[in-house]
C-alpha atoms as a PDB file:
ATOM      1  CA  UNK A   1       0.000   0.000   0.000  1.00  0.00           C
ATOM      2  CA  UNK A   2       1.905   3.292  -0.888  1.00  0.00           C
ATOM      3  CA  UNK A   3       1.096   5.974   2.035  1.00  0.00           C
ATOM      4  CA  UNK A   4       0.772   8.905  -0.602  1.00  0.00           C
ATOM      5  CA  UNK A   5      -2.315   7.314  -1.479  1.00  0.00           C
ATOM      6  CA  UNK A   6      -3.411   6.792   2.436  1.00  0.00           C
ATOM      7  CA  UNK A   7      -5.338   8.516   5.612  1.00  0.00           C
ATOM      8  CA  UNK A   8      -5.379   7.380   8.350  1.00  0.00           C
ATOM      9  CA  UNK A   9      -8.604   5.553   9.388  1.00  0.00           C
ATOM     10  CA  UNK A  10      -7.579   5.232  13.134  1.00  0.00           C
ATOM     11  CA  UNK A  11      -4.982   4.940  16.068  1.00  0.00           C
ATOM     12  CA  UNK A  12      -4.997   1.390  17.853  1.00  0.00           C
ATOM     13  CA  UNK A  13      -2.523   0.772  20.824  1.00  0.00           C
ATOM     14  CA  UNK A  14      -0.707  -2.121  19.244  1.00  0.00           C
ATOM     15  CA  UNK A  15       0.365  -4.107  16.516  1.00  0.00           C
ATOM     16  CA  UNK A  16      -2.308  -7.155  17.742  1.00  0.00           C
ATOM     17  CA  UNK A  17      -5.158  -4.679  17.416  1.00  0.00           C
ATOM     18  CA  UNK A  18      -3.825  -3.368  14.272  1.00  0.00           C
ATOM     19  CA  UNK A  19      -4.055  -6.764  13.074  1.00  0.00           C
ATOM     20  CA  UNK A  20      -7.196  -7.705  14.150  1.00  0.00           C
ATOM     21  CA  UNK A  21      -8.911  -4.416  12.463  1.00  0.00           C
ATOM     22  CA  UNK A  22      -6.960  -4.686   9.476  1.00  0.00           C
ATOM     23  CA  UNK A  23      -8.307  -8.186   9.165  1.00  0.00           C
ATOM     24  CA  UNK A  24     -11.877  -7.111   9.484  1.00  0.00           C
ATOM     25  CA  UNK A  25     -10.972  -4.132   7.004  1.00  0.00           C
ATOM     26  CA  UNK A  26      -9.587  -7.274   4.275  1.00  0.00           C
ATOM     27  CA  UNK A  27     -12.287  -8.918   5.123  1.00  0.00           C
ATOM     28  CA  UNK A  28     -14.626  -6.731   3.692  1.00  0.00           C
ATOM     29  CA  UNK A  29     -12.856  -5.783   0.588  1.00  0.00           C
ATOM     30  CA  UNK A  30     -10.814  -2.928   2.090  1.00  0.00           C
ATOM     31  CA  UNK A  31      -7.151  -2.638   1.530  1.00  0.00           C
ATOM     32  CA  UNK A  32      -5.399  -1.535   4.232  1.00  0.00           C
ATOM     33  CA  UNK A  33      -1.975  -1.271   6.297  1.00  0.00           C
ATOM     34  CA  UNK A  34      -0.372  -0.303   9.329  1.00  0.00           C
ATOM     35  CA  UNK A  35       2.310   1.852  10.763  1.00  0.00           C
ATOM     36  CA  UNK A  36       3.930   2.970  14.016  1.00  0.00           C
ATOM     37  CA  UNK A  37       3.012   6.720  14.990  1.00  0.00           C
ATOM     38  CA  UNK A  38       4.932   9.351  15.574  1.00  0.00           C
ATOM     39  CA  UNK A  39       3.418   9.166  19.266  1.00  0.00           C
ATOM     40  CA  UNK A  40       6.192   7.056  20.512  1.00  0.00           C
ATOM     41  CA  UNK A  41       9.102   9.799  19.643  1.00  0.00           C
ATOM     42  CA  UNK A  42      11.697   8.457  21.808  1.00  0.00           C
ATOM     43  CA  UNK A  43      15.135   7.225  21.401  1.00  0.00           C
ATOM     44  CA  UNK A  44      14.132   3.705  22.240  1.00  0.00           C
ATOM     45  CA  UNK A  45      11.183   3.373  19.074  1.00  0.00           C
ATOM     46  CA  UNK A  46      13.252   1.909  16.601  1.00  0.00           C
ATOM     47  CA  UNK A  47      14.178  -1.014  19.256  1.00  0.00           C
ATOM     48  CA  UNK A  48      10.139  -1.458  20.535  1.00  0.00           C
ATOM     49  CA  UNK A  49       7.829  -3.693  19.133  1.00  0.00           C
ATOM     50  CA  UNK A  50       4.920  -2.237  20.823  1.00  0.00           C
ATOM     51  CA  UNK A  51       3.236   0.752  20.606  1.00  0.00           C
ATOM     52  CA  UNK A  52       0.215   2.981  18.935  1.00  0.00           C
ATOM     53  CA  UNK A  53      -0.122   2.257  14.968  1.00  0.00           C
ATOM     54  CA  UNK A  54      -1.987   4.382  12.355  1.00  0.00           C
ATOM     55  CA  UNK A  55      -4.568   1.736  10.148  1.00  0.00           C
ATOM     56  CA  UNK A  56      -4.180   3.131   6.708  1.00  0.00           C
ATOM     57  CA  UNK A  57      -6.580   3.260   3.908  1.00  0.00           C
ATOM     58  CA  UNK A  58      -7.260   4.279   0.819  1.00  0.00           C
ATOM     59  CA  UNK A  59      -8.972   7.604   0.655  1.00  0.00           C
ATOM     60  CA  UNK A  60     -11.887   6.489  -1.303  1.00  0.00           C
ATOM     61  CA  UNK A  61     -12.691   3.720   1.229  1.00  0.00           C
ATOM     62  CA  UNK A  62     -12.336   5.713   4.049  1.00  0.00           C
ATOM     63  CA  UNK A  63     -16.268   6.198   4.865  1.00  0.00           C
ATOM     64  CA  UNK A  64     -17.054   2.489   4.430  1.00  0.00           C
ATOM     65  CA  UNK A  65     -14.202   1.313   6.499  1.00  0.00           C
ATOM     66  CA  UNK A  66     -15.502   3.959   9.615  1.00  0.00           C
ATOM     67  CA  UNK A  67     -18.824   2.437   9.413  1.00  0.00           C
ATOM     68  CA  UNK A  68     -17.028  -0.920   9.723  1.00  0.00           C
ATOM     69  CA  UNK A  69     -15.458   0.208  13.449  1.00  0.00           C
ATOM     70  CA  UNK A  70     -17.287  -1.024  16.435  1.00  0.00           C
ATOM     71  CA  UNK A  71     -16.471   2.896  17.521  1.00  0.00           C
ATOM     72  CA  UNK A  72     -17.929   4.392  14.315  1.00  0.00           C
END
């Protein structure tokens, strides 16, 4: 997925949630990706597995994959 072609649909708190809604998003036709945020800004973030992630989408599908979210 390239990210000049991306917003970002949400902020989850880690990589296993990022998953999981990504997986719903796939699931229902929706391309999507993940990333790690620029939340974590600390010397340590390249080294940390965990942490807030952006879910990406295309901007097109960005109203049906809202409606999607339990929080929608």
């Amino acid at each position: 997925m390239e990210e000049e072609q991306t917003v970002v649909l949400a902020i989850v708190p880690g990589e296993t949630e990022a998953e999981v809604v990504c997986g719903l998003l796939r699931a229902n036709g929706i391309e999507c990706g993940y990333r790690d945020t620029d939340a974590i800004d600390s010397p340590l973030e390249d080294f940390m597995t965990s942490g807030p992630r952006e879910i990406l989408v295309h901007e097109a599908d960005l109203e049906t994959a809202r409606a999607l979210l339990p929080d929608s």
